[in-house]
Protein backbone atom coordinates (compact mmCIF):
# COMPACT_ATOMS: atom_id res chain seq x y z
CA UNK A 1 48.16 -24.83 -99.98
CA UNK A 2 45.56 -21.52 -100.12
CA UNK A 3 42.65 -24.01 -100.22
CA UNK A 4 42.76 -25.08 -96.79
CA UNK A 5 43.97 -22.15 -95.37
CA UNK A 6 40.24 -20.28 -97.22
CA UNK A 7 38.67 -22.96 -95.29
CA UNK A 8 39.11 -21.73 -91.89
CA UNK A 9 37.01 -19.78 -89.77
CA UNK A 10 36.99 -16.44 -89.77
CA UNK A 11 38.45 -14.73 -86.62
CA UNK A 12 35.78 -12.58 -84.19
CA UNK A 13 35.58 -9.49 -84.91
CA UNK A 14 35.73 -8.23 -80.81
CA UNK A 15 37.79 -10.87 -79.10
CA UNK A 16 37.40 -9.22 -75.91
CA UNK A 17 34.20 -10.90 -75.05
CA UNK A 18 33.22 -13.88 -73.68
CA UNK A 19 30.25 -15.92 -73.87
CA UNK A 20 28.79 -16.56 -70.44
CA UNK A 21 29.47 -19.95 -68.81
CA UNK A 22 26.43 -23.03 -68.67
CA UNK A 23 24.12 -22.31 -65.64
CA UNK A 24 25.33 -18.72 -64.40
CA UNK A 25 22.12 -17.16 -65.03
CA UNK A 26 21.13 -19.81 -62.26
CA UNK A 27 23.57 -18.79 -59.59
CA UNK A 28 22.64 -15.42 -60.32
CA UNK A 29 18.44 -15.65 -59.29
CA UNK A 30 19.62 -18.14 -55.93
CA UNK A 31 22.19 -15.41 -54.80
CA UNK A 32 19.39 -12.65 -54.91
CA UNK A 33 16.38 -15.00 -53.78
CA UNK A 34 18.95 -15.46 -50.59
CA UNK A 35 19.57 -11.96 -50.01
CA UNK A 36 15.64 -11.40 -50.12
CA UNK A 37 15.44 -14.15 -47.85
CA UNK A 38 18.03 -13.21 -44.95
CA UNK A 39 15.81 -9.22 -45.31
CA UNK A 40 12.19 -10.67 -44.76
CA UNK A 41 13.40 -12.99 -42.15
CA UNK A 42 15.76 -10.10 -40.48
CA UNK A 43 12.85 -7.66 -41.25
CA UNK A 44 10.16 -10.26 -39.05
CA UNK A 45 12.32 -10.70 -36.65
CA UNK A 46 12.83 -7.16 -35.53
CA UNK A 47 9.37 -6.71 -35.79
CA UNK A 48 9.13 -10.02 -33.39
CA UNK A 49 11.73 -8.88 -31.34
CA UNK A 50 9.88 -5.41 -30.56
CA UNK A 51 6.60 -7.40 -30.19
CA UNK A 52 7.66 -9.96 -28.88
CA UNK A 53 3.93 -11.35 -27.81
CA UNK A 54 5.12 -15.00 -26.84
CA UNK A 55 8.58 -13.97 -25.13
CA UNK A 56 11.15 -15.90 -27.47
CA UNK A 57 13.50 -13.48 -27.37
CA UNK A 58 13.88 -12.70 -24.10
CA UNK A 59 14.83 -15.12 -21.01
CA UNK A 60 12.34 -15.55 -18.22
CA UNK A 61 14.22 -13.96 -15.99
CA UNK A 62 14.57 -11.06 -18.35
CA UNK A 63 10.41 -10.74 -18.59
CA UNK A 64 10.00 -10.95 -15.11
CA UNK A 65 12.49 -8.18 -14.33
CA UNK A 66 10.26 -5.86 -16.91
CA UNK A 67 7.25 -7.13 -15.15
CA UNK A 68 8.71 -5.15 -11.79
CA UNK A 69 9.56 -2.52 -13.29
CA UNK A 70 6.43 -1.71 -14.99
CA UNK A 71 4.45 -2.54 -12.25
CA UNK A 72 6.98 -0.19 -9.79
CA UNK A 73 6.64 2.71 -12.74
CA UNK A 74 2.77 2.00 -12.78
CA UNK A 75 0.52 5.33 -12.88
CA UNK A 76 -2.04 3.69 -12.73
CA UNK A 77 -3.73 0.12 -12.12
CA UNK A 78 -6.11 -1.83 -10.73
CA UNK A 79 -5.50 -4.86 -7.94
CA UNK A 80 -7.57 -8.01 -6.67
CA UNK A 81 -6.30 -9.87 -3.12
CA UNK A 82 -7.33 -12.91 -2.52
CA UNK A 83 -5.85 -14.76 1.04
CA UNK A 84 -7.27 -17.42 2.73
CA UNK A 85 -5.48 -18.88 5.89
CA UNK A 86 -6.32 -22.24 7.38
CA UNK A 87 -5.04 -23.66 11.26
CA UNK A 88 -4.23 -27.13 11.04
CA UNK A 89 -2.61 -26.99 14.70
CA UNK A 90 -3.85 -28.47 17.96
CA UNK A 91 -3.85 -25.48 19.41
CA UNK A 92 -6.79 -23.57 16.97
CA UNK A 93 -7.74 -26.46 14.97
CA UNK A 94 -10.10 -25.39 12.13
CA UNK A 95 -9.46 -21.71 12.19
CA UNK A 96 -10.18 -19.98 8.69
CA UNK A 97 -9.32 -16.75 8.19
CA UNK A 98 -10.23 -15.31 4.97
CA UNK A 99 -9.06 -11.86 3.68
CA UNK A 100 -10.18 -9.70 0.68
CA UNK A 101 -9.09 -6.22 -1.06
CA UNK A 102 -9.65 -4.81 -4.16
CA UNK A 103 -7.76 -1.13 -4.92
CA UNK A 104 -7.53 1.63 -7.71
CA UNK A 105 -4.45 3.51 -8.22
CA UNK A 106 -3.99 6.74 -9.86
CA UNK A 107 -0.80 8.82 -9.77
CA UNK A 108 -0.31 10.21 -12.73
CA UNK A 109 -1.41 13.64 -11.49
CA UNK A 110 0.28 13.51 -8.09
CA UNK A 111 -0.99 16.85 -7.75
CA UNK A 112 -4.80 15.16 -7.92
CA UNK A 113 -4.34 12.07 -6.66
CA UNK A 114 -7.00 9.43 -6.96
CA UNK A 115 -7.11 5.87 -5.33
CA UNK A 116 -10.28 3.65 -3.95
CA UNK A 117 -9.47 0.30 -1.58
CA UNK A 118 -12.27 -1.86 -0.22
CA UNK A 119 -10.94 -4.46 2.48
CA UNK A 120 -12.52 -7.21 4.44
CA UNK A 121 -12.01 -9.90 6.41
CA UNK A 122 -13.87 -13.05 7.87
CA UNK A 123 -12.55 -15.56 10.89
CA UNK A 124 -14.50 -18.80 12.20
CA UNK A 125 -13.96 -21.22 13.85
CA UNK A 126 -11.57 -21.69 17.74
CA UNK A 127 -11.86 -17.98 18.09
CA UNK A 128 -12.07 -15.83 21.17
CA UNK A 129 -15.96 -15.06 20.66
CA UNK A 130 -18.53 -17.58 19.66
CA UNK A 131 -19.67 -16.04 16.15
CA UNK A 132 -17.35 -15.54 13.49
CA UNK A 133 -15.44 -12.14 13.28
CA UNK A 134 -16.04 -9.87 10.64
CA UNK A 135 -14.73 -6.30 9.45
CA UNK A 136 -15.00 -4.35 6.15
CA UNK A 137 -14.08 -0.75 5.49
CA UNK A 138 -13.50 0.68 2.01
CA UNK A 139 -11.65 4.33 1.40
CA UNK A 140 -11.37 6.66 -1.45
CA UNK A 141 -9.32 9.87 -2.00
CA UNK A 142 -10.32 12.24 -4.73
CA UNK A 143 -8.18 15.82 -4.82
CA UNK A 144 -6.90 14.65 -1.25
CA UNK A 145 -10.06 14.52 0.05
CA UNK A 146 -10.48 11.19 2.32
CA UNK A 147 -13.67 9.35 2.36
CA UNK A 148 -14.27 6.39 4.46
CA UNK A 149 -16.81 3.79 5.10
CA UNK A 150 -16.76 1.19 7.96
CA UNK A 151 -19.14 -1.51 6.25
CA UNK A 152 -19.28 -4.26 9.13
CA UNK A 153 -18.16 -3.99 12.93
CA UNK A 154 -19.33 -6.77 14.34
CA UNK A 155 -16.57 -8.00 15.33
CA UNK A 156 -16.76 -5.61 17.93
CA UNK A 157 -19.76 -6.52 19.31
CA UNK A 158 -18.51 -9.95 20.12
CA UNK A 159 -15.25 -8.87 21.64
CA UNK A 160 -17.37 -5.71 23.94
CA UNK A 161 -20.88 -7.67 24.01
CA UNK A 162 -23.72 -6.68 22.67
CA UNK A 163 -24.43 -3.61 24.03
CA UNK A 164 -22.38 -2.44 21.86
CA UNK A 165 -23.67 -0.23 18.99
CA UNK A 166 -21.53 0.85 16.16
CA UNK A 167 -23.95 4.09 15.79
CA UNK A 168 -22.98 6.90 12.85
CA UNK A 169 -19.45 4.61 12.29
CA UNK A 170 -20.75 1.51 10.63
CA UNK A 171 -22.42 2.16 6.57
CA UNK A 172 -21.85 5.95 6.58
CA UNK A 173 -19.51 7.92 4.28
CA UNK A 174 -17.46 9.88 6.39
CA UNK A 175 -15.28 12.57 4.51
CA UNK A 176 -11.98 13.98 5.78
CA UNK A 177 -10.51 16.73 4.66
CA UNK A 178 -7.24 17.50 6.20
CA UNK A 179 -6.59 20.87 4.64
CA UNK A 180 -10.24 21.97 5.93
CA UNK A 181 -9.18 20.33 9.33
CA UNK A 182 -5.96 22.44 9.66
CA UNK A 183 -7.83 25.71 8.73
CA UNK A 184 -10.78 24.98 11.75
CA UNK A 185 -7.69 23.72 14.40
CA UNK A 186 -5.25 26.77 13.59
CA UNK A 187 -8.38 29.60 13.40
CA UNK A 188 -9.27 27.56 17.03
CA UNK A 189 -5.96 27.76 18.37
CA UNK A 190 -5.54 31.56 17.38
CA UNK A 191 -8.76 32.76 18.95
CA UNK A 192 -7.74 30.89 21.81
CA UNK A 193 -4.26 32.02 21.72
CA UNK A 194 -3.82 35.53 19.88
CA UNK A 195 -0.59 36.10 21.18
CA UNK A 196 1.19 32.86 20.41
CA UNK A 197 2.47 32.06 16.91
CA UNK A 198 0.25 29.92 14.81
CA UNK A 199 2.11 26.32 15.45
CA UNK A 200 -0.18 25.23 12.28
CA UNK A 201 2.22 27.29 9.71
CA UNK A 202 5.32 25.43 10.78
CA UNK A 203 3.05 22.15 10.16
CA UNK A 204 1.73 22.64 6.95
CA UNK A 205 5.85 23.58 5.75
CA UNK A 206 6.98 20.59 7.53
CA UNK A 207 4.61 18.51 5.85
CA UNK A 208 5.33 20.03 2.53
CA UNK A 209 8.97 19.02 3.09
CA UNK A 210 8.21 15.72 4.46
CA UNK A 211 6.14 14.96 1.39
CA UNK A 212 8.66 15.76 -0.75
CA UNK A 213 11.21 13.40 0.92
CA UNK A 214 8.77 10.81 0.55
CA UNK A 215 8.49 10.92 -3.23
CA UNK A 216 12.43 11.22 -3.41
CA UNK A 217 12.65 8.19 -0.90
CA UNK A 218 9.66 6.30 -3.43
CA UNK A 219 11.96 6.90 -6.33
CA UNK A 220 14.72 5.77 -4.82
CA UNK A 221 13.19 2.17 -3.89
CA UNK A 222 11.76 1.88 -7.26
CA UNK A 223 14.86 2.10 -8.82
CA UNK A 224 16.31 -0.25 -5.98
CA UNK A 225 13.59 -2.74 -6.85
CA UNK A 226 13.90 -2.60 -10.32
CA UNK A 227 17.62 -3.91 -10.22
CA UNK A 228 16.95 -6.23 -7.59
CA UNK A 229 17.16 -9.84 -8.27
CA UNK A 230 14.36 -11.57 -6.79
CA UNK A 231 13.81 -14.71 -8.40
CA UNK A 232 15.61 -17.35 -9.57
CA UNK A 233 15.58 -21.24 -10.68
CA UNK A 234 12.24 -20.12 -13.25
CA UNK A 235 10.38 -22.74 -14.83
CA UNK A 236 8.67 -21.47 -17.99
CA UNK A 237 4.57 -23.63 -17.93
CA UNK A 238 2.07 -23.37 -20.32
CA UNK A 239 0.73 -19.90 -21.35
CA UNK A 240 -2.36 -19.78 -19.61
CA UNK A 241 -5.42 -16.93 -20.36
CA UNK A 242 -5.74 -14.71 -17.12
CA UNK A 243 -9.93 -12.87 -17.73
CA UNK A 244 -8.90 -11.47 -20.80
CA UNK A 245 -5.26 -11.43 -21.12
CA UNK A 246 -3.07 -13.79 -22.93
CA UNK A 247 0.12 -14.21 -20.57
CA UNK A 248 3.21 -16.46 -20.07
CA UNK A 249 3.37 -18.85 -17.20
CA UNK A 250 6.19 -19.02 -14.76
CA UNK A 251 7.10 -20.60 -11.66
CA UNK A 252 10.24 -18.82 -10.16
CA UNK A 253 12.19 -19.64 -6.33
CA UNK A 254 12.57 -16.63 -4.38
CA UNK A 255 16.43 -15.57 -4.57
CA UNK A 256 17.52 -15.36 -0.26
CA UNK A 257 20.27 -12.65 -1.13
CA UNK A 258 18.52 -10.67 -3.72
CA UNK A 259 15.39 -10.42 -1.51
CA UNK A 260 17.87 -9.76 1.44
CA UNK A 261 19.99 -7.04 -0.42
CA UNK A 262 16.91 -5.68 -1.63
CA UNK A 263 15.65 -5.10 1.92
CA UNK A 264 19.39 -3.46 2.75
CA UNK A 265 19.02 -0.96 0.53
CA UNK A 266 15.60 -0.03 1.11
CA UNK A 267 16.40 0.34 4.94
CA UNK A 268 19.21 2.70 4.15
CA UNK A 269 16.87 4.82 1.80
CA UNK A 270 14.22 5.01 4.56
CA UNK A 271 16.19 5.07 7.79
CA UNK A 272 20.05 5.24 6.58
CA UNK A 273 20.99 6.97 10.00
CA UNK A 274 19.82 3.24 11.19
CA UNK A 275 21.34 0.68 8.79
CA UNK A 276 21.44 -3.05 9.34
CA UNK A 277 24.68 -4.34 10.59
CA UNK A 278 26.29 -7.46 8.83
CA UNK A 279 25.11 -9.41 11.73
CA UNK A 280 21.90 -8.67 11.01
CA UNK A 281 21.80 -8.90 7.71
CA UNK A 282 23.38 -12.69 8.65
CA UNK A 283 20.84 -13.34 11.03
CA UNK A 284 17.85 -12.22 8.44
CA UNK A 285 19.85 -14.60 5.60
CA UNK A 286 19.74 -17.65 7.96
CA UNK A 287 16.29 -17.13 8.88
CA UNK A 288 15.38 -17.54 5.07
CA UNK A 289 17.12 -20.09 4.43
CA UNK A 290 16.08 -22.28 7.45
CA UNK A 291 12.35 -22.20 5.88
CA UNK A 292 13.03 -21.32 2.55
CA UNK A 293 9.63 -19.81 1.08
CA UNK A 294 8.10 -22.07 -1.64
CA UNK A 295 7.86 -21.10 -5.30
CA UNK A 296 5.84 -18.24 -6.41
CA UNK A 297 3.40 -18.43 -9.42
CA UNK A 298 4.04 -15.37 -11.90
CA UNK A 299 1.25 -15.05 -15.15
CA UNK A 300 3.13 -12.00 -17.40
CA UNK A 301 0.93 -10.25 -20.11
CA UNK A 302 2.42 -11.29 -23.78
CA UNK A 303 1.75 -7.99 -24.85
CA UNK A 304 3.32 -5.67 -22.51
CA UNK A 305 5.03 -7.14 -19.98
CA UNK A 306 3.21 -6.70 -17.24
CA UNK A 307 1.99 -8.65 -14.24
CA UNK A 308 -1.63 -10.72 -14.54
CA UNK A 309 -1.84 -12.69 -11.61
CA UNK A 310 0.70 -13.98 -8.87
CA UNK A 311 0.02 -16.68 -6.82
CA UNK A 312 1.47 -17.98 -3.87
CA UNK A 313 0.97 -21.18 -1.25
CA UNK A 314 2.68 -21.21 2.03
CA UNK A 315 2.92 -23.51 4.79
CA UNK A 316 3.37 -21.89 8.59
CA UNK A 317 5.24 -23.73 10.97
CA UNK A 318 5.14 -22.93 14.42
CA UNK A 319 2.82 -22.60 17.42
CA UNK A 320 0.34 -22.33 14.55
CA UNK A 321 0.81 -24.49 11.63
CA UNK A 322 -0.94 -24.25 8.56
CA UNK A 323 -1.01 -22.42 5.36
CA UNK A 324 -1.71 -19.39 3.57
CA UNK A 325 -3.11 -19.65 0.00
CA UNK A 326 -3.20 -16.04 -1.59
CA UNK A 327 -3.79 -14.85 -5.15
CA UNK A 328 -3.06 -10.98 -6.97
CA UNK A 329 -5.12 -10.22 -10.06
CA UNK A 330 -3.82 -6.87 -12.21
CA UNK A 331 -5.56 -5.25 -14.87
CA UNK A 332 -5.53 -1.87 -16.39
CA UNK A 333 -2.17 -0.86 -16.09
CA UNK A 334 -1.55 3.20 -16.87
CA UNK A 335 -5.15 3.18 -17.94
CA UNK A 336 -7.40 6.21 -17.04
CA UNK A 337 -8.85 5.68 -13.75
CA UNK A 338 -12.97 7.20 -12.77
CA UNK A 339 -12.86 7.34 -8.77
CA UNK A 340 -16.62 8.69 -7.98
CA UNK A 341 -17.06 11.10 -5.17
CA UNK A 342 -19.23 9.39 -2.28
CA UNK A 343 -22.58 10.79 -1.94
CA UNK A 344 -24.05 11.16 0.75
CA UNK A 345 -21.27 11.74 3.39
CA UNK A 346 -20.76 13.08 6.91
CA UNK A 347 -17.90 15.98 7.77
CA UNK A 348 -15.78 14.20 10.29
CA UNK A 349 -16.02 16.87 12.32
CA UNK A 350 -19.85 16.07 12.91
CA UNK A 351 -19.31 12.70 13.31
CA UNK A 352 -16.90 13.07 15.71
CA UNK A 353 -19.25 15.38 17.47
CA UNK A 354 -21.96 13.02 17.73
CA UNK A 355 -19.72 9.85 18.66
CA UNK A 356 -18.09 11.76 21.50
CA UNK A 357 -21.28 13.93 22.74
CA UNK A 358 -19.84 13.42 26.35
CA UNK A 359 -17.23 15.74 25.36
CA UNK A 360 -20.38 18.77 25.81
CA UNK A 361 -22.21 16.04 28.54
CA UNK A 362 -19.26 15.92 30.92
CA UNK A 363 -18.39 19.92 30.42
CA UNK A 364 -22.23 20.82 31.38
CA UNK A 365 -21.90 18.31 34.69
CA UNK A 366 -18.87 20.21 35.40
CA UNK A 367 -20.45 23.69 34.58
CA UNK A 368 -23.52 22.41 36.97
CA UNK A 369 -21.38 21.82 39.85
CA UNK A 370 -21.23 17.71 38.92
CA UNK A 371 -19.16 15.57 41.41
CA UNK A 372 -15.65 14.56 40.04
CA UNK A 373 -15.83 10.98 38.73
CA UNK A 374 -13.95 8.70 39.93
CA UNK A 375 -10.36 8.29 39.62
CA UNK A 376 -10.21 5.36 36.59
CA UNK A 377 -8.39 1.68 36.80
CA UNK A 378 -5.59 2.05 34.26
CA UNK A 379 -5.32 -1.05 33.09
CA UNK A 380 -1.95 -1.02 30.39
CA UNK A 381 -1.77 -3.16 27.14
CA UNK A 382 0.21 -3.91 23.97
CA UNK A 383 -2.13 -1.33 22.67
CA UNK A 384 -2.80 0.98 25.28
CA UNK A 385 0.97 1.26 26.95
CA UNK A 386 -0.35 3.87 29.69
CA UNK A 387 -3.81 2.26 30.17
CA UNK A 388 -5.72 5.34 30.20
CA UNK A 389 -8.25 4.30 27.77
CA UNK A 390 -7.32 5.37 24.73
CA UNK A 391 -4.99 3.21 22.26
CA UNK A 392 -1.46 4.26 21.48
CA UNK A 393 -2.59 5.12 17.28
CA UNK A 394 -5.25 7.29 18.54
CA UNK A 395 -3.40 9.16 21.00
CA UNK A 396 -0.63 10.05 18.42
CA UNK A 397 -2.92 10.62 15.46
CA UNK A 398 -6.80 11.00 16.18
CA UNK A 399 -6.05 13.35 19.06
CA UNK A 400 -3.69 16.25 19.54
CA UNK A 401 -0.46 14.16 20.16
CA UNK A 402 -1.19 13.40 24.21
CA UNK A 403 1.54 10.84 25.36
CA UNK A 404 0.75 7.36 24.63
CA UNK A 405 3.00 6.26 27.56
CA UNK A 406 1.48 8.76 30.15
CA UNK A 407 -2.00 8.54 31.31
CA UNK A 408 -1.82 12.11 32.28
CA UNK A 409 0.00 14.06 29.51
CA UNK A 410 -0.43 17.41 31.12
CA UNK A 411 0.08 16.16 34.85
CA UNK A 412 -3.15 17.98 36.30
CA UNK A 413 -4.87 14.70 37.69
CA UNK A 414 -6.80 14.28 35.41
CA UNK A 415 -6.33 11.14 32.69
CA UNK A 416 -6.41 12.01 29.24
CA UNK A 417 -8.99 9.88 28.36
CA UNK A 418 -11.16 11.90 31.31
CA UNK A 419 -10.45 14.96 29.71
CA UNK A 420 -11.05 13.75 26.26
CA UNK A 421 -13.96 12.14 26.17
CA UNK A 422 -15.72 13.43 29.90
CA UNK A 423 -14.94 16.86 30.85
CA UNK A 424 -14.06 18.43 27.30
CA UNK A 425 -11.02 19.98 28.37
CA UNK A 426 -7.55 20.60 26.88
CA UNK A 427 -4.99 17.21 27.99
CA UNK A 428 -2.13 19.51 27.44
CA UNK A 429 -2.83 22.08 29.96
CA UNK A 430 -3.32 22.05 33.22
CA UNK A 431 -5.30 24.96 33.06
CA UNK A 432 -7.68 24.64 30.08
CA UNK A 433 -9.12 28.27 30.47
CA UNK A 434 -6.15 29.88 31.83
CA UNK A 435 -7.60 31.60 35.08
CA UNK A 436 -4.74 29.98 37.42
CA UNK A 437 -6.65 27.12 38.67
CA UNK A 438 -5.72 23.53 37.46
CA UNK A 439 -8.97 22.00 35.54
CA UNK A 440 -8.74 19.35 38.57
CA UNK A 441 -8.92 22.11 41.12
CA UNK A 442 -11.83 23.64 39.02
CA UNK A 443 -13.89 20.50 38.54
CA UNK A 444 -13.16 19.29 42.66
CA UNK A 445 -14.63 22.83 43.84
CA UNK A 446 -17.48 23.20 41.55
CA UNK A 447 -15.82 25.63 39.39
CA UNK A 448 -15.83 25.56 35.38
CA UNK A 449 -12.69 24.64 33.52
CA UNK A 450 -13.42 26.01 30.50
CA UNK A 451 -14.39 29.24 31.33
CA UNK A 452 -13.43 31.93 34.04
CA UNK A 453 -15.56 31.90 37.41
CA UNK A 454 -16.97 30.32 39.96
CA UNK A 455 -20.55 28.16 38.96
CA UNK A 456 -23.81 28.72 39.75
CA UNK A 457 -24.93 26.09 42.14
């Protein structure tokens, strides 16, 4: 019986282990080639996500809301309009109107501001004059200095004829400087008036403070525009290349109520003591969506989110029908921005001098005893209310603030116009030198207006 028993294998000596099962080893290398796996591909996507050049992550209508609000918190950029405008109406068949600008915006100093914009614009064909309308001007502001140039006025010369002569206006660099302007009016006005407080002061504080509200009220739209919702129904096209920039290709529907809520809240920021009434904010609604505007073509940088190019076609209906074609380009968003000074240019003060030498003409007739012209037509219009000569803007800001809607501001019989441009003397007082006689009393009886006396014959 011991035989078979000797036989028998001999028990392990650690019975505790356990040998490991067919194919675990194999289970083992696919569990940590998938937890590699799920890392790299987590890892790229974040990396994608942040990226993001092709916009997978992100809806369309997500991009396009970053594209406002990079182009509203913009410090700088640079801008290309395009707009051409075509009658195809009975009334001025053929007319082509076609409109240009290119700008340069810098406001990342807003102490030093800097900014350039070049503008022109071309009309032929059923038009009031025979040749073709032009006008170009270009501007540039460097340390709030204002330099402008009036490139082409000749549409001028076919609405006034041709003896008209644009002079020292048209190709000449003409710099304003408003500080330097303030300093010459207030020193003026306190030799002139030593007793009376300098009105200037409470200007330049006024400004200050309106300046200030401004860039509060600016803020205040942006962020009103950046949670607007402007567009809707997008359609994501082929990425095109816009010049140099690889960007995304959508064509979005203008949203009626997020444009019209938009334009509620930025009415309230600018004039809230005037807001829009639900009426009219009904009334604008139903106006929009009687002639809904078409689609609008948005091209969106890859890269950063930002605006390439928008484009836009829309018909007019109307007493005029025909359509508008116009196209943005952007480039060089928050880029730094060179904005050369203009050389040569012309004080305005000088030119202003030689444009309006009848100012100095009209006060030497006077001083010589000239005869009173006579008194002028006024002859009102939609830009002249009180038809004295001189257009509504420039009464309010070329001049010294005469009445737009009163021929003769300072009631002394003479027109402001006359006493602008012809006799040199102040439209705000009757008596421009003070001596008790009205400058139309003065001027009648030979005497001077600006200056105590009676004339020499």
């Amino acid at each position: 019986m011991d035989e078979p028993l000797a036989s028998l294998p001999t028990p392990l000596a650690n019975p505790t282990v356990s040998v490991e099962p067919a194919g675990g080893k194999r289970k083992v290398t696919v569990i940590i080639a998938a937890i590699i796996a799920v890392v790299l591909i987590g890892t790229a996507a974040a990396f994608a996500y942040l990226a993001d050049p092709l916009g997978i992550f992100a809806s369309p209508q997500k991009i396009i809301a970053s594209a406002i609000a990079n182009l509203a918190d913009a410090t700088s950029l640079e801008y290309d309009l395009a707009l051409h405008a075509q009658s195809t109406g009975d009334k001025n068949p053929g007319t082509d109107v076609t409109l240009t600008a290119q700008g340069t915006s810098d406001t990342f100093d807003l102490e030093h501001p800097k900014s350039s914009f070049a503008f022109s614009v071309t009309a032929t064909g059923a038009l009031p004059t025979p040749e073709p309308i032009s006008f170009a001007f270009e501007t540039r502001t460097v340390d709030k200095i204002i330099y402008l140039r009036v490139a082409d006025l000749s549409f001028l010369t076919g609405i006034l004829g041709p003896s008209f002569t644009p002079g020292p206006l048209q190709n000449q660099w003409i710099k304003i400087d408003p500080e330097a302007l303030r300093k010459q009016f207030a020193a003026t006005f306190n030799q002139s008036n030593p007793e009376t407080a300098d009105p200037f002061a409470g200007i330049q504080k006024s400004q200050q403070a309106a300046a200030e509200e401004f860039k509060l009220k600016a803020e205040q739209t942006k962020t009103a525009l950046k949670a607007a919702h402007l567009f809707g129904n997008i359609e994501r096209l082929p990425a095109e290349t816009v010049g140099e920039v690889s960007a995304n290709h959508y064509r979005a529907a203008i949203d009626i109520n997020g444009v019209a809520d938009f334009v509620v809240a930025a009415k309230n920021i600018w004039t809230p003591d005037q807001p829009l009434t639900d009426q009219e904010i009904n009334d604008m609604k139903s106006t929009l969506l009687e002639s809904p505007p078409p689609p609008i073509d948005l091209w969106i940088a890859k890269r950063d989110k930002t605006f390439a190019k928008i484009h836009a076609e829309v018909p007019i209906t109307g007493n005029m029908p025909g359509t508008v074609d116009a196209t943005v380009l952007f480039k060089n968003f928050n880029k730094p921005v060179n904005i050369e000074v203009p050389s040569p240019s012309t004080p305005i003060e000088e030119v202003l001098g030689s444009l309006f030498a009848s100012f100095s003409t009209g006060s030497q007739q006077a001083a010589s005893g000239g005869a009173l012209e006579a008194p002028p037509v006024l002859t009102p219009g939609p830009l002249d209310a009180d038809g004295d000569g001189l257009s509504d803007s420039s009464e309010t800001q070329l001049f010294v603030n005469t009445d737009p809607k009163k021929a003769d501001t300072d009631g002394d019989g003479l027109t402001d116009k006359q006493e602008l441009m012809t006799y040199g003397t102040n439209p705000l007082k009757k008596d421009t030198d003070g001596d008790g006689y009205s400058d139309l009393e003065e001027i009648k009886n030979g005497y001077n207006p600006l200056g105590p006396g009676k004339l020499k014959p």
